[in-house]
C-alpha atoms as a PDB file:
ATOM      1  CA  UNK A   1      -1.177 114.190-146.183  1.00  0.00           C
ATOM      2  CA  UNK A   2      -1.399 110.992-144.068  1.00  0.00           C
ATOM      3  CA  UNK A   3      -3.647 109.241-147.140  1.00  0.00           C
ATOM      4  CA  UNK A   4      -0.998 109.892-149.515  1.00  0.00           C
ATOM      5  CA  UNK A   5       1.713 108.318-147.181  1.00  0.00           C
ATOM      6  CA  UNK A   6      -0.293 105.636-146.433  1.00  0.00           C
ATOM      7  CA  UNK A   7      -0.984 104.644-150.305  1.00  0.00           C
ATOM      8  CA  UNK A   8       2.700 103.699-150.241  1.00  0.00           C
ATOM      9  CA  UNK A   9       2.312 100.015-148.597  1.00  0.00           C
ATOM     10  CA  UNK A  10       4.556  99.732-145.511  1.00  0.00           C
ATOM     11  CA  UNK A  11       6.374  96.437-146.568  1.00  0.00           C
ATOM     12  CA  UNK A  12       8.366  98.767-149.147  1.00  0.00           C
ATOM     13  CA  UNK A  13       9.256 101.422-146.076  1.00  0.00           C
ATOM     14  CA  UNK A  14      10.358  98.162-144.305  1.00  0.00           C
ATOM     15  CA  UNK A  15      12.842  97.053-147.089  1.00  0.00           C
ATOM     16  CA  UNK A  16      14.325 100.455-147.513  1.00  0.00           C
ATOM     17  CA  UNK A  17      14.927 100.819-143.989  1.00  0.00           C
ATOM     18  CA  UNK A  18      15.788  97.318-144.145  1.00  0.00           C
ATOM     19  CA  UNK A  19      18.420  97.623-147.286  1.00  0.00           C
ATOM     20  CA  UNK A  20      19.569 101.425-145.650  1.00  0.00           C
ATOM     21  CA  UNK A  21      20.558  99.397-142.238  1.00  0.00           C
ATOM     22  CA  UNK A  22      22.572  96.416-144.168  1.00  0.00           C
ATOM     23  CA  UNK A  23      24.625  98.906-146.270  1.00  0.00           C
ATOM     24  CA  UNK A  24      25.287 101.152-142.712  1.00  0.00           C
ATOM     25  CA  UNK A  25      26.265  97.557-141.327  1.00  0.00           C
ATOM     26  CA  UNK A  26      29.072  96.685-144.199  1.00  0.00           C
ATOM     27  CA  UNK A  27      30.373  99.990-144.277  1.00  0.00           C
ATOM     28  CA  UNK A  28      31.185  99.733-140.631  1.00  0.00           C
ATOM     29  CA  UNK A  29      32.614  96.155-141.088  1.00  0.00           C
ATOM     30  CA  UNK A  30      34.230  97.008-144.009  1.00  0.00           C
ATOM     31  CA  UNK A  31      35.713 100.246-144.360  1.00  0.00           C
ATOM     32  CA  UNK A  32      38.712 101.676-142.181  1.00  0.00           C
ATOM     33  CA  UNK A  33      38.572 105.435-142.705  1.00  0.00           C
ATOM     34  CA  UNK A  34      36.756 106.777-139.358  1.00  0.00           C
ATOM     35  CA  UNK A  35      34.708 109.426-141.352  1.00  0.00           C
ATOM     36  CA  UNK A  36      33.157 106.700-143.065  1.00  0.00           C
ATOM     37  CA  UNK A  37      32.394 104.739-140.374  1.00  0.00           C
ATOM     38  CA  UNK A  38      30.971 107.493-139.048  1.00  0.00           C
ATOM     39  CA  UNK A  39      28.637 108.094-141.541  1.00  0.00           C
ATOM     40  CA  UNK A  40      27.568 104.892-141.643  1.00  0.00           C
ATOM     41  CA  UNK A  41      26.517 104.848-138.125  1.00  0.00           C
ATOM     42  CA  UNK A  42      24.213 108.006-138.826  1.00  0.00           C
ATOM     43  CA  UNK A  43      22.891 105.834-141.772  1.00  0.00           C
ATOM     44  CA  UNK A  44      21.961 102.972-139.711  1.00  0.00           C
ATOM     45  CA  UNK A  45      20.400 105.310-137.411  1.00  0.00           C
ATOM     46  CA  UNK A  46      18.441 106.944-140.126  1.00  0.00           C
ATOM     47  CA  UNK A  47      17.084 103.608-140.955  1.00  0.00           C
ATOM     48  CA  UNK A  48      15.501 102.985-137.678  1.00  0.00           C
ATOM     49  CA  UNK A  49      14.342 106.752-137.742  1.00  0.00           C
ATOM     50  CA  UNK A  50      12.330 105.830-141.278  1.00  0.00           C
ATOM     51  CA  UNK A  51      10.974 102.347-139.639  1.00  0.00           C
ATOM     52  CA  UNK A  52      10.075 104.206-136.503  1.00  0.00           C
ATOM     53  CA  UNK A  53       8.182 107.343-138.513  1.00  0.00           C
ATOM     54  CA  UNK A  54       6.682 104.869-141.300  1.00  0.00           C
ATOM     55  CA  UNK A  55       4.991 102.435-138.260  1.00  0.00           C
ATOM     56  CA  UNK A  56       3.966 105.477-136.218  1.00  0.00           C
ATOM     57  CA  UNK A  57       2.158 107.357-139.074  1.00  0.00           C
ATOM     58  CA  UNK A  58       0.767 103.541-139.938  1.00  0.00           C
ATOM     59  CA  UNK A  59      -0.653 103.053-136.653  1.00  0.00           C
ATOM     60  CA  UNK A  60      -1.310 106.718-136.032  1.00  0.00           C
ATOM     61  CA  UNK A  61       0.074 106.950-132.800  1.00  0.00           C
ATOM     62  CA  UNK A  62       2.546 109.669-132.286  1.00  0.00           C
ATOM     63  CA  UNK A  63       5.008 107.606-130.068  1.00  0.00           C
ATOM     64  CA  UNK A  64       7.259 106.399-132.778  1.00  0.00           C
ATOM     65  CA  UNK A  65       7.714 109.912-134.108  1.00  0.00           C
ATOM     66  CA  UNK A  66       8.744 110.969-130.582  1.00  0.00           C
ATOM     67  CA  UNK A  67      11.157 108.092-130.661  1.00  0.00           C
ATOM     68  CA  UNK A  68      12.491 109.602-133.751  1.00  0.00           C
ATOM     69  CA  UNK A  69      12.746 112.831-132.204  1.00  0.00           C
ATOM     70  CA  UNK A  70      15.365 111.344-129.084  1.00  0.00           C
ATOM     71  CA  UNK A  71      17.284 109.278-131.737  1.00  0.00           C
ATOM     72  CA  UNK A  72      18.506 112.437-133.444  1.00  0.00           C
ATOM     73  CA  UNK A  73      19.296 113.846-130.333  1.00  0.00           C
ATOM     74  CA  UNK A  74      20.990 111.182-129.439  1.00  0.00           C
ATOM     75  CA  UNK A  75      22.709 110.897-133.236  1.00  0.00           C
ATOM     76  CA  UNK A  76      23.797 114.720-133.264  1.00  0.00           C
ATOM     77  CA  UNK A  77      25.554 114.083-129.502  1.00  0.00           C
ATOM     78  CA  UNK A  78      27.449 111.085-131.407  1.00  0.00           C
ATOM     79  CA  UNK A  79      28.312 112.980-134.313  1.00  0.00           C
ATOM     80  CA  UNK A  80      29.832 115.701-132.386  1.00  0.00           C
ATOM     81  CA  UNK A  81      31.770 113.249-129.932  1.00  0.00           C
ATOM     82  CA  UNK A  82      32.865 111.256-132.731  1.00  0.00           C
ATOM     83  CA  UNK A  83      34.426 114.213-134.678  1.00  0.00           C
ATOM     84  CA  UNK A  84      35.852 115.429-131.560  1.00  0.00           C
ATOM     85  CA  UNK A  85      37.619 111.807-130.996  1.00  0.00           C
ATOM     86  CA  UNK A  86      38.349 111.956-134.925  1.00  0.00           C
ATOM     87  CA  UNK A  87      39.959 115.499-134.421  1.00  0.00           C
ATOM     88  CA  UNK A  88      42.499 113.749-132.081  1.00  0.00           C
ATOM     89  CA  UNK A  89      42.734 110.888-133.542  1.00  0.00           C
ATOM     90  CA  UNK A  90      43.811 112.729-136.930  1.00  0.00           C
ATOM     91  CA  UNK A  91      46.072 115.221-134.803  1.00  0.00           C
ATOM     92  CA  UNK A  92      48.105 112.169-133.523  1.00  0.00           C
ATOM     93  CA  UNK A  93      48.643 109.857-136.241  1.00  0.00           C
ATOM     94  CA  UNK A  94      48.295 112.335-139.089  1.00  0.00           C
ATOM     95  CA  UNK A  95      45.344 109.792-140.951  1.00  0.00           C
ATOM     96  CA  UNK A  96      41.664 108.795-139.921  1.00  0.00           C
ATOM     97  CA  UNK A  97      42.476 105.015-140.859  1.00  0.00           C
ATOM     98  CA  UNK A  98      40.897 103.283-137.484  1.00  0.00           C
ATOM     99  CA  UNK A  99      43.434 100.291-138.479  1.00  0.00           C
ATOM    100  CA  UNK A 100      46.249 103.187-136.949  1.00  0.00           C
ATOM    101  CA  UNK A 101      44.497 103.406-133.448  1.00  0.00           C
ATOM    102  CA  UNK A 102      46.285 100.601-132.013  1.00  0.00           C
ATOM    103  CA  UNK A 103      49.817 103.015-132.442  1.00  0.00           C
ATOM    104  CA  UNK A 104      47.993 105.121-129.208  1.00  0.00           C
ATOM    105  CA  UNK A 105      48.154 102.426-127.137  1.00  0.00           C
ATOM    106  CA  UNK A 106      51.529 103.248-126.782  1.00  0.00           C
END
């Protein structure tokens, strides 16, 4: 298994991780619906999570695959959160447009 992943040369893992963490970056910047945003986060996340596996299987050394292991922890506790907020956001200003969130100041 670990000579067939390593055929692949790890310049092309870098510039998929590379082109999944650009697009994750302009749909934050870009778009204004929350759920988006949100799932552009996760992407971004993803992207180090691919750079981290690719490099650890590379070197064989089992550290960046543990890495991986606390960023999805860490991206399921953000998903969850982030719905939550979303939830309440959507309950007071009946849309998920994050351009609306400066009405709750209020």
């Amino acid at each position: 298994m670990l000579e067939s992943i390593r055929q692949i040369p790890i310049d092309y893992y870098v510039y998929l991780s590379t082109l999944l963490f650009v697009i994750g970056i302009l749909g934050v910047l870009i778009r204004r619906n929350a759920i988006i945003v949100l799932m552009c986060v996760e992407l971004m996340l993803n992207a180090v999570n691919l750079l981290l596996a690719a490099f650890s299987t590379y070197l064989g050394d089992a550290q960046g695959q543990i890495m991986v292991f606390f960023i999805m922890v860490v991206a399921a506790a953000e998903a969850a959160v982030g719905l939550g907020i979303l939830v309440m956001i959507y309950r007071n200003t009946k849309s998920t447009d994050i351009s609306l969130l400066d009405k709750l100041r209020n």
